[in-house]
PDB file of N, CA and C in Angstrom:
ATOM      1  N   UNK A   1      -9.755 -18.777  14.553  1.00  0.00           N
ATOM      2  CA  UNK A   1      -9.721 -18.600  13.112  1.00  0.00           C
ATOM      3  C   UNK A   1      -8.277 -18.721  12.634  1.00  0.00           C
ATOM      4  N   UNK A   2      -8.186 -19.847  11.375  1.00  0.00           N
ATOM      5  CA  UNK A   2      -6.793 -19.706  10.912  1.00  0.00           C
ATOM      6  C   UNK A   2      -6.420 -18.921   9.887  1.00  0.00           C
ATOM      7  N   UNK A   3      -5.748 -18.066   9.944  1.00  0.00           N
ATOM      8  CA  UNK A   3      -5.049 -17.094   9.243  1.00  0.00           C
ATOM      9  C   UNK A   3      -4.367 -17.449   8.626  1.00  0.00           C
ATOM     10  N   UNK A   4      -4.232 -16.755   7.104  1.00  0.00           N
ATOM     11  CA  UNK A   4      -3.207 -17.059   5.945  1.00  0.00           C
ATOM     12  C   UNK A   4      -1.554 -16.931   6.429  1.00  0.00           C
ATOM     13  N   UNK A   5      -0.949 -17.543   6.090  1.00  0.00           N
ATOM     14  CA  UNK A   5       0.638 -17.451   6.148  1.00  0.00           C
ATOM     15  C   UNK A   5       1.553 -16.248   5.815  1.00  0.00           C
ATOM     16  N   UNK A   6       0.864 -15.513   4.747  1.00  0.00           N
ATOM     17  CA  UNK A   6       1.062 -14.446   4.217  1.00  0.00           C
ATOM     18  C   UNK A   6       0.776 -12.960   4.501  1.00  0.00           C
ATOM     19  N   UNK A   7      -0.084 -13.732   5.946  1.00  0.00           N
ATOM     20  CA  UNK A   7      -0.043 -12.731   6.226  1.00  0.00           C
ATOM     21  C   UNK A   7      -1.794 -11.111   6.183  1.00  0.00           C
ATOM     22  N   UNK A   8      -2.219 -11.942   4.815  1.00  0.00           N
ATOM     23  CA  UNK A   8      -3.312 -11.424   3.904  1.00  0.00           C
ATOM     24  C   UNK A   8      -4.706 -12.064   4.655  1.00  0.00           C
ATOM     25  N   UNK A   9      -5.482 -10.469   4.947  1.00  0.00           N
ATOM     26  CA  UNK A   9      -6.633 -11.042   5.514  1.00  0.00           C
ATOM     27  C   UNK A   9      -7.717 -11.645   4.366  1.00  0.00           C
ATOM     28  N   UNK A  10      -8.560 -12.821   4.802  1.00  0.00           N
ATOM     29  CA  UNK A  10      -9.314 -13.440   4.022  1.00  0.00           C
ATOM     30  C   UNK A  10     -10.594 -12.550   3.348  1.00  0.00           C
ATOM     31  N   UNK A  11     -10.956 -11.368   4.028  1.00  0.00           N
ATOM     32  CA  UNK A  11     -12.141 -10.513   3.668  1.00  0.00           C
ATOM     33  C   UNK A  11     -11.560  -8.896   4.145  1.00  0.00           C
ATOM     34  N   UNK A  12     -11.742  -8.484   3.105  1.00  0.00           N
ATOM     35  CA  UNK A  12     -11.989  -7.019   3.451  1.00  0.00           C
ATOM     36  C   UNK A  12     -13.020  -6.141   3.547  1.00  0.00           C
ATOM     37  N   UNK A  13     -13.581  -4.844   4.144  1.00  0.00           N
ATOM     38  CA  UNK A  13     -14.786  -4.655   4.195  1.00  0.00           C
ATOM     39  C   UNK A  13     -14.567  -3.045   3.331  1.00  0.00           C
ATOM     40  N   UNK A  14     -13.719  -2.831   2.611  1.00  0.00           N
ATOM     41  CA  UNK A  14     -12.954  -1.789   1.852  1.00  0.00           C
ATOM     42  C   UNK A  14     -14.552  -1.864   0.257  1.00  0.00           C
ATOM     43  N   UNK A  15     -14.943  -0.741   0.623  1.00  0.00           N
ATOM     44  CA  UNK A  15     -16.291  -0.497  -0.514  1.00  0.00           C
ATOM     45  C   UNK A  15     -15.668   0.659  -1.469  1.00  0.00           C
ATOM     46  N   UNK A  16     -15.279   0.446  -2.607  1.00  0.00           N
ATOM     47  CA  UNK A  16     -14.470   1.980  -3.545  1.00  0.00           C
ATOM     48  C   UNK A  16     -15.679   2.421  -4.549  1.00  0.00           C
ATOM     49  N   UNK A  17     -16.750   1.257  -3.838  1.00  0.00           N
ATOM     50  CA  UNK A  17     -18.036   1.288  -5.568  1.00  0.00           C
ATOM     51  C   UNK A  17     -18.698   2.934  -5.056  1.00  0.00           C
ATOM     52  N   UNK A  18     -18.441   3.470  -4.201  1.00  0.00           N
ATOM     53  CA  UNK A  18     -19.283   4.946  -4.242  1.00  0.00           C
ATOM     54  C   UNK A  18     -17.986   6.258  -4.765  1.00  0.00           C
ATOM     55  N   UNK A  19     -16.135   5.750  -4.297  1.00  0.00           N
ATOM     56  CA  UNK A  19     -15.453   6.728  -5.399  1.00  0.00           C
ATOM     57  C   UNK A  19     -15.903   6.173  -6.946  1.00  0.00           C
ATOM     58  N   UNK A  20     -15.747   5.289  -7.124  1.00  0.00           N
ATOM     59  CA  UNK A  20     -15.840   4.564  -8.818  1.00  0.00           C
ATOM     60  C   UNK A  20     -17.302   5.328  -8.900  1.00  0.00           C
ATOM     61  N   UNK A  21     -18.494   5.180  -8.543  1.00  0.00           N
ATOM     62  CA  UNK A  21     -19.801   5.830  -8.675  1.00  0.00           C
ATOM     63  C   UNK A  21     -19.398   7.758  -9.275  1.00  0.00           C
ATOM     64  N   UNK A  22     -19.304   7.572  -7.844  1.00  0.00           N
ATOM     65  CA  UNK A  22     -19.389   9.858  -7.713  1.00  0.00           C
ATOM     66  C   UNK A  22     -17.910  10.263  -8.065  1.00  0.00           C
ATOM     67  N   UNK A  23     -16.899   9.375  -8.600  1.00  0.00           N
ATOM     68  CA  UNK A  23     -15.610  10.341  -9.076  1.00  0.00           C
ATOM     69  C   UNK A  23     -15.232   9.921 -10.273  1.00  0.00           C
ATOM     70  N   UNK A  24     -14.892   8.419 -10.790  1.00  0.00           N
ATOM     71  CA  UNK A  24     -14.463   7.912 -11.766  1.00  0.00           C
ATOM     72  C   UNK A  24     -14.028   7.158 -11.457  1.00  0.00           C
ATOM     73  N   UNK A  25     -13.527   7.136 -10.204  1.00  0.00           N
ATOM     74  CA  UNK A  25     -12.089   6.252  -9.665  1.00  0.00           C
ATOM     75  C   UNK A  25     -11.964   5.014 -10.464  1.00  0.00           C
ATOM     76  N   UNK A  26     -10.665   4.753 -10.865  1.00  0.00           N
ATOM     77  CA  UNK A  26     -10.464   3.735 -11.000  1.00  0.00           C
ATOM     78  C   UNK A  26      -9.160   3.039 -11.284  1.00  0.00           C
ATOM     79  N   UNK A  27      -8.905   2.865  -9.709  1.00  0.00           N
ATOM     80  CA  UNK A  27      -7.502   1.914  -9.553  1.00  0.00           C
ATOM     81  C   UNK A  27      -6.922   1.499 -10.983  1.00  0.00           C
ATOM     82  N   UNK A  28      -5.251   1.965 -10.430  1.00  0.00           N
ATOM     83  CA  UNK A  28      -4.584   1.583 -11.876  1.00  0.00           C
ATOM     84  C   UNK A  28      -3.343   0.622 -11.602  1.00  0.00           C
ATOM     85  N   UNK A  29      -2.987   1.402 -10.231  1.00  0.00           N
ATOM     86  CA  UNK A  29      -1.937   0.643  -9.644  1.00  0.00           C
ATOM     87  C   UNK A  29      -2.022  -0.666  -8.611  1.00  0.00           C
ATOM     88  N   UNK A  30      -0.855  -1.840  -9.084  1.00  0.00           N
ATOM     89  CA  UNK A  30      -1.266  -3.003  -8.371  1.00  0.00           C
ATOM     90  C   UNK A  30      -0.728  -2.802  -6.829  1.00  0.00           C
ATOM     91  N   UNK A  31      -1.371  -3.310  -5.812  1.00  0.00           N
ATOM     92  CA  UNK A  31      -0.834  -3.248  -4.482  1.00  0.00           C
ATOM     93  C   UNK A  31       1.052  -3.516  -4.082  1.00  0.00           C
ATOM     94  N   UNK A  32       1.580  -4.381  -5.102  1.00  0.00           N
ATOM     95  CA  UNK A  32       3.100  -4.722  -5.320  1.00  0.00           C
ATOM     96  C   UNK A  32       3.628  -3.023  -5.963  1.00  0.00           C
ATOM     97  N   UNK A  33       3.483  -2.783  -6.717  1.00  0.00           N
ATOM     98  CA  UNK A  33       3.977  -1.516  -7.192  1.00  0.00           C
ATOM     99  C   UNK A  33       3.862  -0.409  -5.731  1.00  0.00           C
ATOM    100  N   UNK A  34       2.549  -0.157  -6.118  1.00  0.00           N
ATOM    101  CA  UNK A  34       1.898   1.051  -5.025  1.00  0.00           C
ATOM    102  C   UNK A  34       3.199   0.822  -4.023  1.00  0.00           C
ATOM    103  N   UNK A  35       3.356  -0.196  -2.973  1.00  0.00           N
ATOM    104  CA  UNK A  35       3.977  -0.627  -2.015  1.00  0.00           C
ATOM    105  C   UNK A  35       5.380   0.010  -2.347  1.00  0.00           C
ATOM    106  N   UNK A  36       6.164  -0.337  -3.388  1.00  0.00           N
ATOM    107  CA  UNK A  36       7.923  -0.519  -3.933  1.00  0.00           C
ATOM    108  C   UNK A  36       7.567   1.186  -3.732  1.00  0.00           C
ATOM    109  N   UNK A  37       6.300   1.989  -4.781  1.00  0.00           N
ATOM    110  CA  UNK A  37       6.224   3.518  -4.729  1.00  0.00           C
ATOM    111  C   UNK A  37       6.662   4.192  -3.584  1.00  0.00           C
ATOM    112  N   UNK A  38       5.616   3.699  -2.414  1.00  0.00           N
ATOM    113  CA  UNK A  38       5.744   4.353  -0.834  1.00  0.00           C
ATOM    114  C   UNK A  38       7.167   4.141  -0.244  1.00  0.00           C
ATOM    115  N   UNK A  39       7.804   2.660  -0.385  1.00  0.00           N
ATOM    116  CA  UNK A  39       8.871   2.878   0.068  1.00  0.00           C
ATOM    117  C   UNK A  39      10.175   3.874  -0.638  1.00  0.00           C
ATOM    118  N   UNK A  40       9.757   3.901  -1.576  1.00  0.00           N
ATOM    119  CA  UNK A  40      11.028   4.760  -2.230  1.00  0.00           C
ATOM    120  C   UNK A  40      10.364   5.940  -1.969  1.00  0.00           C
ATOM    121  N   UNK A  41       9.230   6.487  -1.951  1.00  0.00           N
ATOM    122  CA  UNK A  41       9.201   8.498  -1.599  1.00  0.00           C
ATOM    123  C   UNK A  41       9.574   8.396  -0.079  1.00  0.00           C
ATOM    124  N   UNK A  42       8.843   7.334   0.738  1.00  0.00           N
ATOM    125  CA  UNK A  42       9.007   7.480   2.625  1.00  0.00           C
ATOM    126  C   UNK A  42      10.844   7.322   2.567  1.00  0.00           C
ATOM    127  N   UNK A  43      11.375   6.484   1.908  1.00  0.00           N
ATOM    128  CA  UNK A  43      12.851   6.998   2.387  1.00  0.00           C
ATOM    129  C   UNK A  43      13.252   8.141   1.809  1.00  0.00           C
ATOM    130  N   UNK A  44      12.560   8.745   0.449  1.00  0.00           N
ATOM    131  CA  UNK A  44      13.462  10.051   0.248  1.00  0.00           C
ATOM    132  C   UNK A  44      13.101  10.815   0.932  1.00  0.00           C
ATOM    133  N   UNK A  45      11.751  11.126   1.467  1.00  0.00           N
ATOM    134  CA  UNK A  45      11.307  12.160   2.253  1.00  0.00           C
ATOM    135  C   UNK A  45      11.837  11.939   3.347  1.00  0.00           C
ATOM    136  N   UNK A  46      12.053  10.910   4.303  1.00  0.00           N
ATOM    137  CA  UNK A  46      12.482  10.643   5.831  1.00  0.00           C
ATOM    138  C   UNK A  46      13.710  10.398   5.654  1.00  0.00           C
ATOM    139  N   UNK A  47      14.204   9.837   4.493  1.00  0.00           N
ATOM    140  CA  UNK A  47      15.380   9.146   4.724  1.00  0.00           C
ATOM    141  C   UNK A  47      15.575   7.909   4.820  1.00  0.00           C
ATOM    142  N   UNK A  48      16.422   7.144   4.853  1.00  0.00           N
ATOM    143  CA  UNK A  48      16.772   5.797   5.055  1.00  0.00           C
ATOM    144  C   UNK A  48      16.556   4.890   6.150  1.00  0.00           C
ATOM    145  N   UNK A  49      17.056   6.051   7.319  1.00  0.00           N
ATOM    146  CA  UNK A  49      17.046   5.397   9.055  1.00  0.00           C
ATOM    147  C   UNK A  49      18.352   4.677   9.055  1.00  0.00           C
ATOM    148  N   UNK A  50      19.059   4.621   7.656  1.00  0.00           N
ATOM    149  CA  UNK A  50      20.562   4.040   8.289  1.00  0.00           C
ATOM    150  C   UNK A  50      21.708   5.150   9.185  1.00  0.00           C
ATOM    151  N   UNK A  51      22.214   5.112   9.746  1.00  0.00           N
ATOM    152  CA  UNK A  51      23.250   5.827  10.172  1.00  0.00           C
ATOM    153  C   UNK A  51      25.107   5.869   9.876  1.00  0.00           C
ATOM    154  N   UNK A  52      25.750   6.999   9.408  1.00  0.00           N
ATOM    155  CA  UNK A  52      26.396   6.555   9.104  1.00  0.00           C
ATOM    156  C   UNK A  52      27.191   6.697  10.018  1.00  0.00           C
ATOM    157  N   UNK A  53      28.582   5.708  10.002  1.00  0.00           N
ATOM    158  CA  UNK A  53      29.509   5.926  11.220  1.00  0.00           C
ATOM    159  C   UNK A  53      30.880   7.008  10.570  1.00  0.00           C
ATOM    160  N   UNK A  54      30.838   7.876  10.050  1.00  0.00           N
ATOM    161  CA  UNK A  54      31.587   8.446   9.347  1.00  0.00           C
ATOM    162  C   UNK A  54      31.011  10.289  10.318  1.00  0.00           C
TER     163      UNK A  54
END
Protein backbone atom coordinates (compact mmCIF):
# COMPACT_ATOMS: atom_id res chain seq x y z
CA UNK A 1 0.00 0.00 0.00
CA UNK A 2 1.23 3.48 -1.00
CA UNK A 3 1.19 5.93 1.58
CA UNK A 4 0.72 9.68 1.43
CA UNK A 5 3.95 11.79 1.55
CA UNK A 6 2.65 13.68 4.32
CA UNK A 7 2.65 11.45 6.12
CA UNK A 8 -1.53 11.40 6.72
CA UNK A 9 -3.29 8.14 6.89
CA UNK A 10 -5.87 7.67 4.01
CA UNK A 11 -8.83 6.35 6.50
CA UNK A 12 -9.44 6.70 9.93
CA UNK A 13 -11.63 4.50 12.01
CA UNK A 14 -12.04 7.55 14.77
CA UNK A 15 -16.29 7.49 15.34
CA UNK A 16 -17.04 11.07 17.63
CA UNK A 17 -20.93 10.55 16.26
CA UNK A 18 -21.78 8.84 19.87
CA UNK A 19 -19.72 12.10 21.95
CA UNK A 20 -21.65 14.55 19.35
CA UNK A 21 -24.93 12.11 20.13
CA UNK A 22 -24.73 11.69 24.26
CA UNK A 23 -22.61 15.05 25.03
CA UNK A 24 -22.86 17.83 22.45
CA UNK A 25 -19.46 17.51 21.37
CA UNK A 26 -18.52 19.49 18.93
CA UNK A 27 -15.01 20.05 17.68
CA UNK A 28 -13.99 23.64 17.42
CA UNK A 29 -10.43 23.40 17.10
CA UNK A 30 -8.52 22.69 13.75
CA UNK A 31 -5.87 19.82 14.04
CA UNK A 32 -2.98 22.80 12.97
CA UNK A 33 -3.93 24.90 16.00
CA UNK A 34 -4.76 21.99 18.54
CA UNK A 35 -1.06 20.77 17.52
CA UNK A 36 0.93 24.67 17.87
CA UNK A 37 -1.58 24.40 21.54
CA UNK A 38 0.17 21.01 22.78
CA UNK A 39 3.43 22.11 21.83
CA UNK A 40 3.48 25.29 23.66
CA UNK A 41 1.75 23.79 27.20
CA UNK A 42 4.24 20.26 26.69
CA UNK A 43 7.23 22.73 26.66
CA UNK A 44 5.94 24.89 29.48
CA UNK A 45 5.04 22.05 31.54
CA UNK A 46 8.32 19.84 30.63
CA UNK A 47 10.24 22.42 29.37
CA UNK A 48 12.11 22.90 26.29
CA UNK A 49 14.73 19.84 26.42
CA UNK A 50 17.31 22.51 25.42
CA UNK A 51 20.23 22.65 27.75
CA UNK A 52 21.98 25.41 28.72
CA UNK A 53 25.79 25.55 28.74
CA UNK A 54 25.91 28.35 31.25
Amino acid sequence: MKLPRNGDVPFTHADISLAQREFGYKPTTDLQTGLKKFVRWYEKYYGSGKKSDH
